[in-house]
PDB file of N, CA and C in Angstrom:
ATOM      1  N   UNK A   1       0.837  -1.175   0.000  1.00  0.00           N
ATOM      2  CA  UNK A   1       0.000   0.000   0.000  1.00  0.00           C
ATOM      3  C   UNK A   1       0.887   1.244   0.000  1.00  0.00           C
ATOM      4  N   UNK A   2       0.246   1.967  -0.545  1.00  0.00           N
ATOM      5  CA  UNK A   2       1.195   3.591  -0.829  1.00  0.00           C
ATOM      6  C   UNK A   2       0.752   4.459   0.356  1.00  0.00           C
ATOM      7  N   UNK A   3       1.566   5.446   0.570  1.00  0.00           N
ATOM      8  CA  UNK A   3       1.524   6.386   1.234  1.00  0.00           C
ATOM      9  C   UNK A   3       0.377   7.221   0.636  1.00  0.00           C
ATOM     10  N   UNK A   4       0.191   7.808  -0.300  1.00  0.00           N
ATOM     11  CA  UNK A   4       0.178   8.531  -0.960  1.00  0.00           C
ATOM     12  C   UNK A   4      -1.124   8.051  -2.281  1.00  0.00           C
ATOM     13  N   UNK A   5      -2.767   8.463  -1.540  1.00  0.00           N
ATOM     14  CA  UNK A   5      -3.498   7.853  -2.865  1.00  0.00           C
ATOM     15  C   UNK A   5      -4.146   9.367  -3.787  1.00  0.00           C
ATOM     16  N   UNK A   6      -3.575   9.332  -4.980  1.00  0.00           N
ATOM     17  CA  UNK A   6      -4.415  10.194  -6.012  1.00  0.00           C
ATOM     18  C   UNK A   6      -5.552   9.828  -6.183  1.00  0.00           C
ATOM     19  N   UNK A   7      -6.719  10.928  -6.333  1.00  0.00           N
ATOM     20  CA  UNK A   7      -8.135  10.977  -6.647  1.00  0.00           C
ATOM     21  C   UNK A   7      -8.226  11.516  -7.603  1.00  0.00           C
ATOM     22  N   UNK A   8      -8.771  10.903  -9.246  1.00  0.00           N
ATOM     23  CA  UNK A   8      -8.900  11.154 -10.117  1.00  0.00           C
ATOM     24  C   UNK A   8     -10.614  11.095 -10.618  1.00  0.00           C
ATOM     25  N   UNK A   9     -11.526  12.792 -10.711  1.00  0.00           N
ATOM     26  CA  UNK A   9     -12.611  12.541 -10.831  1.00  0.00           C
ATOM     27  C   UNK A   9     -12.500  12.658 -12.637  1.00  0.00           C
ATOM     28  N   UNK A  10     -13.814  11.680 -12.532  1.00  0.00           N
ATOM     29  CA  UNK A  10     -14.452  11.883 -14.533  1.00  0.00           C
ATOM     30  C   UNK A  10     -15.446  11.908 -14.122  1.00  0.00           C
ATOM     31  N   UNK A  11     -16.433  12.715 -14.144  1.00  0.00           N
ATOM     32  CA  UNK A  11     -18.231  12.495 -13.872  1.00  0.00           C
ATOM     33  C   UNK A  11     -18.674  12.422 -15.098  1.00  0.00           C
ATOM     34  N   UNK A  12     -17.793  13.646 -16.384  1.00  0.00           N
ATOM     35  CA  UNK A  12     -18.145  13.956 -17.478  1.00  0.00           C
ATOM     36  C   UNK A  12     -17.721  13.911 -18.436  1.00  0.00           C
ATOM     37  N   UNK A  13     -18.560  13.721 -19.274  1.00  0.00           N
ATOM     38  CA  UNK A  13     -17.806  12.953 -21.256  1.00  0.00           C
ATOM     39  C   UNK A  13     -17.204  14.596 -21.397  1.00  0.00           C
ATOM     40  N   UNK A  14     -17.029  15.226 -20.859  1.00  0.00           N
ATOM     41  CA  UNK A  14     -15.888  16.640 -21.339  1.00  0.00           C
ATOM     42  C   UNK A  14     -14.633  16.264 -20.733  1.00  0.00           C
ATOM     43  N   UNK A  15     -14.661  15.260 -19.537  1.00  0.00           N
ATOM     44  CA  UNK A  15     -13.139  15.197 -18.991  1.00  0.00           C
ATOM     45  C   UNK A  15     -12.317  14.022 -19.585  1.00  0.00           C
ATOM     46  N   UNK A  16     -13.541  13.468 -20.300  1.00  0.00           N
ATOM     47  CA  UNK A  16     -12.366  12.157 -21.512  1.00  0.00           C
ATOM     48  C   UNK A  16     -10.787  12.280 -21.638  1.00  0.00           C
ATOM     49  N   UNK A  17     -10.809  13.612 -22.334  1.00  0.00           N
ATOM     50  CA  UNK A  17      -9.928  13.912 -23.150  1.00  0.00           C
ATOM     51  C   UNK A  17      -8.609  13.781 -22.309  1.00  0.00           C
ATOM     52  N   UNK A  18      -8.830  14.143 -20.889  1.00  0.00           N
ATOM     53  CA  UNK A  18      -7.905  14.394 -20.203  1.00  0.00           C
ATOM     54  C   UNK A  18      -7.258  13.118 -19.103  1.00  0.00           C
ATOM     55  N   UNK A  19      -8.571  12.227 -19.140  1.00  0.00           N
ATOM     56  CA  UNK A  19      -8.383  11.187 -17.865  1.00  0.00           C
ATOM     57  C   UNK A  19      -6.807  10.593 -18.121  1.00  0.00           C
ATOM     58  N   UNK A  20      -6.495   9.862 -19.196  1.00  0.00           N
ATOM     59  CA  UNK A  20      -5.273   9.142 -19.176  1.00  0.00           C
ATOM     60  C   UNK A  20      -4.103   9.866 -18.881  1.00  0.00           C
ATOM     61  N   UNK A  21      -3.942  11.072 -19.324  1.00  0.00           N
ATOM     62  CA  UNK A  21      -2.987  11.898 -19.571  1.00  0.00           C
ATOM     63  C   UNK A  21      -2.488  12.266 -17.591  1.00  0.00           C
ATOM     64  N   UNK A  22      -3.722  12.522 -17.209  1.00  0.00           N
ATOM     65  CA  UNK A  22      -4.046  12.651 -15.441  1.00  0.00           C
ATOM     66  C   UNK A  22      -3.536  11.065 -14.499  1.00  0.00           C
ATOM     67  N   UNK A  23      -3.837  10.111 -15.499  1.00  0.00           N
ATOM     68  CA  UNK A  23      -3.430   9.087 -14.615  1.00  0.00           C
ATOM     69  C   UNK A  23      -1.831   8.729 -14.751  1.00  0.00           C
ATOM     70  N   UNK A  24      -1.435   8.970 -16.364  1.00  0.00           N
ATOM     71  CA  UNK A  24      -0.228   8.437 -16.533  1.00  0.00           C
ATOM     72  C   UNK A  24       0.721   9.919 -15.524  1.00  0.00           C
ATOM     73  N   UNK A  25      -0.116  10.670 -15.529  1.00  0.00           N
ATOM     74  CA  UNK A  25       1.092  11.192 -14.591  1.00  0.00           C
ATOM     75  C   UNK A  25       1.110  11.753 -12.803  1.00  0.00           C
ATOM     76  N   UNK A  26       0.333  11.095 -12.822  1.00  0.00           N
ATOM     77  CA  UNK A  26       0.279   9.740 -11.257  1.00  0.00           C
ATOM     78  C   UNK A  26       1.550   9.377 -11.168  1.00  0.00           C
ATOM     79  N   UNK A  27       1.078   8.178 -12.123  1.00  0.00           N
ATOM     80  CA  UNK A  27       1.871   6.900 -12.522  1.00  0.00           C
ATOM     81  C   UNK A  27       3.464   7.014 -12.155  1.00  0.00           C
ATOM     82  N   UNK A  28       3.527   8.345 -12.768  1.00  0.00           N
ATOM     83  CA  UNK A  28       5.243   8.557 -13.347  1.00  0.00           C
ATOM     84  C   UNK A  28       5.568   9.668 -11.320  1.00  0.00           C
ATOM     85  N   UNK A  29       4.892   9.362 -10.685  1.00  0.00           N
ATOM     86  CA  UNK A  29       5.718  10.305  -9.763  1.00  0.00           C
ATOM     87  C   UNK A  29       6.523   9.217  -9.025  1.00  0.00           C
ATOM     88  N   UNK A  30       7.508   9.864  -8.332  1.00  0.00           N
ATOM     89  CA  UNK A  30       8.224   9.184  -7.854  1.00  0.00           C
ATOM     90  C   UNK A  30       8.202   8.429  -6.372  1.00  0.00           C
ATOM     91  N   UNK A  31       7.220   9.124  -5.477  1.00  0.00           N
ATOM     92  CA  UNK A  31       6.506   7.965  -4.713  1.00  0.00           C
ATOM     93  C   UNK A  31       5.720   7.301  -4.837  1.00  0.00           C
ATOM     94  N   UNK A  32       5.494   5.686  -4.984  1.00  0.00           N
ATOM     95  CA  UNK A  32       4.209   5.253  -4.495  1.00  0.00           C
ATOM     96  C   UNK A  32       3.110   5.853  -4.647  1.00  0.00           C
ATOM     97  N   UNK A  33       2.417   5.363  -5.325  1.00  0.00           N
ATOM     98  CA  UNK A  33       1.032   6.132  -5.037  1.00  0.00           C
ATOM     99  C   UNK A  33      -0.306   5.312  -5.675  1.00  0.00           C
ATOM    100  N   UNK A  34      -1.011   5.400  -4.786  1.00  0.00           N
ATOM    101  CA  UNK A  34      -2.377   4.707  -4.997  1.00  0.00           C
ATOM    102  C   UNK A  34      -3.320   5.411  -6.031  1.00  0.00           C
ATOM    103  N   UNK A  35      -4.321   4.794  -6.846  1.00  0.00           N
ATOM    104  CA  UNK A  35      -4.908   6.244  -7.633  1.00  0.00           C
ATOM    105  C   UNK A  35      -6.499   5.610  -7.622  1.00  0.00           C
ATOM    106  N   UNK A  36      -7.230   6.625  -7.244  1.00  0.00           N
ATOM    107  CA  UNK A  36      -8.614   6.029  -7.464  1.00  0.00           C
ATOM    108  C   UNK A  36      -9.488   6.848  -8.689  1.00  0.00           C
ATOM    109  N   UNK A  37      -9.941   6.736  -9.376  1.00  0.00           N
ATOM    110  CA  UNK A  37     -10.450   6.943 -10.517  1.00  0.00           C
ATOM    111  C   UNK A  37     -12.131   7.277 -10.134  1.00  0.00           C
ATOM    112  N   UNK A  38     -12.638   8.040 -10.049  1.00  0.00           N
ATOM    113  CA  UNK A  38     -13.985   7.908  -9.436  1.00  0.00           C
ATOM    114  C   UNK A  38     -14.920   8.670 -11.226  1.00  0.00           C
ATOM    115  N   UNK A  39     -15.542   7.993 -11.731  1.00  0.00           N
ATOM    116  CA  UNK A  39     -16.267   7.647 -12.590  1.00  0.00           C
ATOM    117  C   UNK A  39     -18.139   7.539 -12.529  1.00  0.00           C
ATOM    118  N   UNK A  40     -18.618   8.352 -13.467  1.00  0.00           N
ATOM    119  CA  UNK A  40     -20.212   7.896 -13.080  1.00  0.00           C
ATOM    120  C   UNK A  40     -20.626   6.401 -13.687  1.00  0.00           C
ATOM    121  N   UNK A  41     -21.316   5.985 -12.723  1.00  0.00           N
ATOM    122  CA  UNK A  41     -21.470   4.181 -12.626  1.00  0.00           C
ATOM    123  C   UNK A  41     -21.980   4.029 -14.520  1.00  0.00           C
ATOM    124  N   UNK A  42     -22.736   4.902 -15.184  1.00  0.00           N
ATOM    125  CA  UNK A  42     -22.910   4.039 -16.490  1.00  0.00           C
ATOM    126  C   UNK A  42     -22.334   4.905 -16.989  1.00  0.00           C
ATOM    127  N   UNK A  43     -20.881   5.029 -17.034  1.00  0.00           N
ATOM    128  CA  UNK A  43     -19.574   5.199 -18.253  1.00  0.00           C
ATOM    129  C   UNK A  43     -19.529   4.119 -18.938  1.00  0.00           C
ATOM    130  N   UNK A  44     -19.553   4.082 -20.210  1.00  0.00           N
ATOM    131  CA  UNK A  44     -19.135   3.007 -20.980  1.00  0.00           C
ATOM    132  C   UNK A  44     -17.845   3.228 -21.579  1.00  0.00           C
ATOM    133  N   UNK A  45     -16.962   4.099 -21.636  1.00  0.00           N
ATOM    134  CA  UNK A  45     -16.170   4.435 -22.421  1.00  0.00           C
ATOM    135  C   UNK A  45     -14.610   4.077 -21.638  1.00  0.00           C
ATOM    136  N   UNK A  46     -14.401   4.543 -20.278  1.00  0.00           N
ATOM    137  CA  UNK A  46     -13.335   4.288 -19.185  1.00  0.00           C
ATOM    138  C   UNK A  46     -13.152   2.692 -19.634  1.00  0.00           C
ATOM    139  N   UNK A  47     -13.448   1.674 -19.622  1.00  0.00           N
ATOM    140  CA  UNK A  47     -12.683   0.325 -19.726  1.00  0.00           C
ATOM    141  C   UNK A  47     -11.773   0.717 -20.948  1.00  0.00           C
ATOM    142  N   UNK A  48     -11.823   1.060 -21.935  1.00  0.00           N
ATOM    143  CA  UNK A  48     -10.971   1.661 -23.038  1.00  0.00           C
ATOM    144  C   UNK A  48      -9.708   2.531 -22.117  1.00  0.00           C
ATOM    145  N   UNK A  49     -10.191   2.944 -21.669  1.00  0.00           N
ATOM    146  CA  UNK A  49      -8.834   4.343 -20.980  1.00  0.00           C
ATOM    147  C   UNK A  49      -7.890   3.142 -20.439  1.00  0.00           C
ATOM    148  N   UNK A  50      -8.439   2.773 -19.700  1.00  0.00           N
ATOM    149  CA  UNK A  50      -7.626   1.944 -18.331  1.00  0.00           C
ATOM    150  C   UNK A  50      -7.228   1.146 -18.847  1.00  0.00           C
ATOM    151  N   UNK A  51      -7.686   0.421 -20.468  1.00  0.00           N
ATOM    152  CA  UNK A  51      -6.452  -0.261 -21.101  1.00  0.00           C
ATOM    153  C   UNK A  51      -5.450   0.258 -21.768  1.00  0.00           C
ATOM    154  N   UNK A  52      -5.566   1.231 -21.465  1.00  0.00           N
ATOM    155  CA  UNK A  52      -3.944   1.784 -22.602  1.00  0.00           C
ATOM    156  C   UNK A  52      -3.261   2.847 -21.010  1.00  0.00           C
ATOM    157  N   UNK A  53      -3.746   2.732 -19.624  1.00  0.00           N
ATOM    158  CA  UNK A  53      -2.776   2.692 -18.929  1.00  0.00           C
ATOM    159  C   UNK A  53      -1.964   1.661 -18.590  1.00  0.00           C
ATOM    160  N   UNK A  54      -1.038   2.549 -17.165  1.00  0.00           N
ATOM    161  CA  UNK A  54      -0.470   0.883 -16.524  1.00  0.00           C
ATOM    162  C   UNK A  54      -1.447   0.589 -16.461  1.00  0.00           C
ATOM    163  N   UNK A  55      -1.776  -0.576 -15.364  1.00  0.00           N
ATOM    164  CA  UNK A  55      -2.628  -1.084 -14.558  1.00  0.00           C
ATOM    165  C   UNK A  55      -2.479  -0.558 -12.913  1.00  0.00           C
ATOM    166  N   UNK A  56      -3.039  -0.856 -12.468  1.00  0.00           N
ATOM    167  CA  UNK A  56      -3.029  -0.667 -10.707  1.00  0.00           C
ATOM    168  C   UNK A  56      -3.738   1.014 -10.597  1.00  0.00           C
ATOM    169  N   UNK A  57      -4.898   0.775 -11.151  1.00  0.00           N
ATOM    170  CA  UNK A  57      -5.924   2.197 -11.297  1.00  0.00           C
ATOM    171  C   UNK A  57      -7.210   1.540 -10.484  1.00  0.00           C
ATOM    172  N   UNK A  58      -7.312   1.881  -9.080  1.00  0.00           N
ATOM    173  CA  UNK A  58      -9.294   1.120  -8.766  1.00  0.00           C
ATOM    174  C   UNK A  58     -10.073   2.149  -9.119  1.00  0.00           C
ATOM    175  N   UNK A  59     -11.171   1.428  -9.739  1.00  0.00           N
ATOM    176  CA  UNK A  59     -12.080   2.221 -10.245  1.00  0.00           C
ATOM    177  C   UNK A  59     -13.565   2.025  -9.730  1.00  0.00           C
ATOM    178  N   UNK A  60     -13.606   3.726  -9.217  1.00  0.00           N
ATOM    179  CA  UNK A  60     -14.767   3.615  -8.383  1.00  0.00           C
ATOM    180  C   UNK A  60     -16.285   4.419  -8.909  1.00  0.00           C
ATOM    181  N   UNK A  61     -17.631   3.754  -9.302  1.00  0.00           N
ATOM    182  CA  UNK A  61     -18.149   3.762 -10.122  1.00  0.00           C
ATOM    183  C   UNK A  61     -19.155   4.294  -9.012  1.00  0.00           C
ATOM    184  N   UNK A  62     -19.662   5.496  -9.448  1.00  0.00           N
ATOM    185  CA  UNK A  62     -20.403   6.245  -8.557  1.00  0.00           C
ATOM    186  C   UNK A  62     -21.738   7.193  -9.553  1.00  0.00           C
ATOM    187  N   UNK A  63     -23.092   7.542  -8.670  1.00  0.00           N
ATOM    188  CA  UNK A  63     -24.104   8.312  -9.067  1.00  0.00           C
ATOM    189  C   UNK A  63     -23.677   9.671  -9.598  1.00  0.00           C
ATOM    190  N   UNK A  64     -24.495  10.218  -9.988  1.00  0.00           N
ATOM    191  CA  UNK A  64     -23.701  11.956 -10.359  1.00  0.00           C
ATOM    192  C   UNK A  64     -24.239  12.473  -8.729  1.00  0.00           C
ATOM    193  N   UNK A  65     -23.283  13.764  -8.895  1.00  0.00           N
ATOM    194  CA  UNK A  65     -23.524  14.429  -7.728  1.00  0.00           C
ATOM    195  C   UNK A  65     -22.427  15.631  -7.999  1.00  0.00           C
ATOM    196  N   UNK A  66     -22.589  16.453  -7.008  1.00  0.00           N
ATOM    197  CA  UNK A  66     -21.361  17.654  -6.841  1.00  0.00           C
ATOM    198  C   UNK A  66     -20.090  16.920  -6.206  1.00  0.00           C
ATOM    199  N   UNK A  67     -19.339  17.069  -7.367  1.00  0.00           N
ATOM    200  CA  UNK A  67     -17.964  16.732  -6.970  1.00  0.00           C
ATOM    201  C   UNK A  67     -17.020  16.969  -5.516  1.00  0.00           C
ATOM    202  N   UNK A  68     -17.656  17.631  -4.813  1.00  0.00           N
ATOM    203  CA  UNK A  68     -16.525  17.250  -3.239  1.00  0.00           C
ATOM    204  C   UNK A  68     -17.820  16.481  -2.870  1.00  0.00           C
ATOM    205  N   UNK A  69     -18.849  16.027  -3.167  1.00  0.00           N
ATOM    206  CA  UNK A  69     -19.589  14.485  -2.365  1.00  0.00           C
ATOM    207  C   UNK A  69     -18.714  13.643  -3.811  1.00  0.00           C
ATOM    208  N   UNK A  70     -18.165  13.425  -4.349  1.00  0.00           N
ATOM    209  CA  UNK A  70     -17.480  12.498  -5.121  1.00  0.00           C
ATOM    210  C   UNK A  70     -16.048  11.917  -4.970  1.00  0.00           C
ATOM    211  N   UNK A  71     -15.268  13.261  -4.481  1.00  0.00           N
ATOM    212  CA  UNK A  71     -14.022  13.222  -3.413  1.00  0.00           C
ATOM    213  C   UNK A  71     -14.214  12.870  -2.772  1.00  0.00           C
ATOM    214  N   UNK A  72     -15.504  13.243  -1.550  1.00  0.00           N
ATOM    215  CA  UNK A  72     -15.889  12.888  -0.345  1.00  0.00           C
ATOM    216  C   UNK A  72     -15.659  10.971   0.010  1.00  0.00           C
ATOM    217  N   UNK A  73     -16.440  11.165  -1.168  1.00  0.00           N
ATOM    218  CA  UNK A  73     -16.644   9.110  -1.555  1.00  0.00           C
ATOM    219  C   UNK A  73     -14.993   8.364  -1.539  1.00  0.00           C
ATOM    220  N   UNK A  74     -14.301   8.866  -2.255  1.00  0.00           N
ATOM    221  CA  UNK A  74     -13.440   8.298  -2.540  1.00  0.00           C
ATOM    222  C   UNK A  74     -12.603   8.402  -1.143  1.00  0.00           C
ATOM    223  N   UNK A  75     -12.246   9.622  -0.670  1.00  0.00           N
ATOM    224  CA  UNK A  75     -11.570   9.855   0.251  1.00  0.00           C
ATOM    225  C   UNK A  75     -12.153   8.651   1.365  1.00  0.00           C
ATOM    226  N   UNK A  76     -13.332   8.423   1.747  1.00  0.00           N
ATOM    227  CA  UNK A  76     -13.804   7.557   2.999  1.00  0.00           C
ATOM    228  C   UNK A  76     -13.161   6.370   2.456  1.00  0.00           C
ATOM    229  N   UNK A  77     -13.203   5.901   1.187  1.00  0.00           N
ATOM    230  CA  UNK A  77     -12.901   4.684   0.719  1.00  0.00           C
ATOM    231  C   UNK A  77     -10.901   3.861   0.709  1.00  0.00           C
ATOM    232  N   UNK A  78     -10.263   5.602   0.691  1.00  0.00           N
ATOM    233  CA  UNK A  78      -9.291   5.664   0.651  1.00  0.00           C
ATOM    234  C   UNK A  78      -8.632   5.423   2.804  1.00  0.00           C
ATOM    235  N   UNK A  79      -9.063   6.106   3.026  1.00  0.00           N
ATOM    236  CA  UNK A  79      -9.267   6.112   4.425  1.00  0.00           C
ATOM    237  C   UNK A  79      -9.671   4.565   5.225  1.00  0.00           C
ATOM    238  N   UNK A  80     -10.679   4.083   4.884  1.00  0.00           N
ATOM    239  CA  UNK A  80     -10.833   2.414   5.484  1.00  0.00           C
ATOM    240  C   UNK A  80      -9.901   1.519   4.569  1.00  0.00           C
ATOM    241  N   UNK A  81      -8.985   2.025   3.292  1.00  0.00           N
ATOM    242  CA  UNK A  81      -8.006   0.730   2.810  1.00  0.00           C
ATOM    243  C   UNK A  81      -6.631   0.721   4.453  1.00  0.00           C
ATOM    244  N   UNK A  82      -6.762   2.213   4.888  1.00  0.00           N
ATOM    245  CA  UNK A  82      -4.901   2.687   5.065  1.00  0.00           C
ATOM    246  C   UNK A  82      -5.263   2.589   6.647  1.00  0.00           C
ATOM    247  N   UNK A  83      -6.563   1.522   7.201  1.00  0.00           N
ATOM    248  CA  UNK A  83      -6.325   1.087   8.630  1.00  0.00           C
ATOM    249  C   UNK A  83      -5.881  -0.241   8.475  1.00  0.00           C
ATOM    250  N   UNK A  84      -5.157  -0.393   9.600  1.00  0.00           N
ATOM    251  CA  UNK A  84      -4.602  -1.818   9.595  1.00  0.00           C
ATOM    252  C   UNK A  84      -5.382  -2.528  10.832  1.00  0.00           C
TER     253      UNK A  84
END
């Protein structure tokens, strides 16, 4: 487990363009780092993205809403991986 987890939101077919480009450079930092991808649950298009990253992206498939309840989500989720 990483120190260190990135939260990557897409709610919207306008942030396409940008998701991979956002993850691969995650990817490339030099600590560790966890990345959660938070996505609205009927994206059809993200299984495409996440194959032409690395791998080791969880992807968390969520309702629409205002984006800090979408952080919010991820963050709680990020938070119950990093108890031991």
């Amino acid at each position: 487990m990483a120190d260190v987890t990135a939260i990557i939101t897409c709610m919207t077919d306008a942030e396409r363009p940008f998701v991979a480009d956002a993850i691969r450079s995650v990817q490339r930092q030099t600590a560790p780092t966890d990345i959660t991808l938070c996505v609205m649950e009927d994206n059809d298009w993200i299984d495409d993205i996440l194959a032409s990253v690395e791998p080791g992206v969880e992807l968390l498939r969520l309702r629409g809403g205002w984006v800090g309840a979408v952080r919010n989500r991820a963050i709680e989720r990020a938070d119950r991986k990093s108890v031991v």
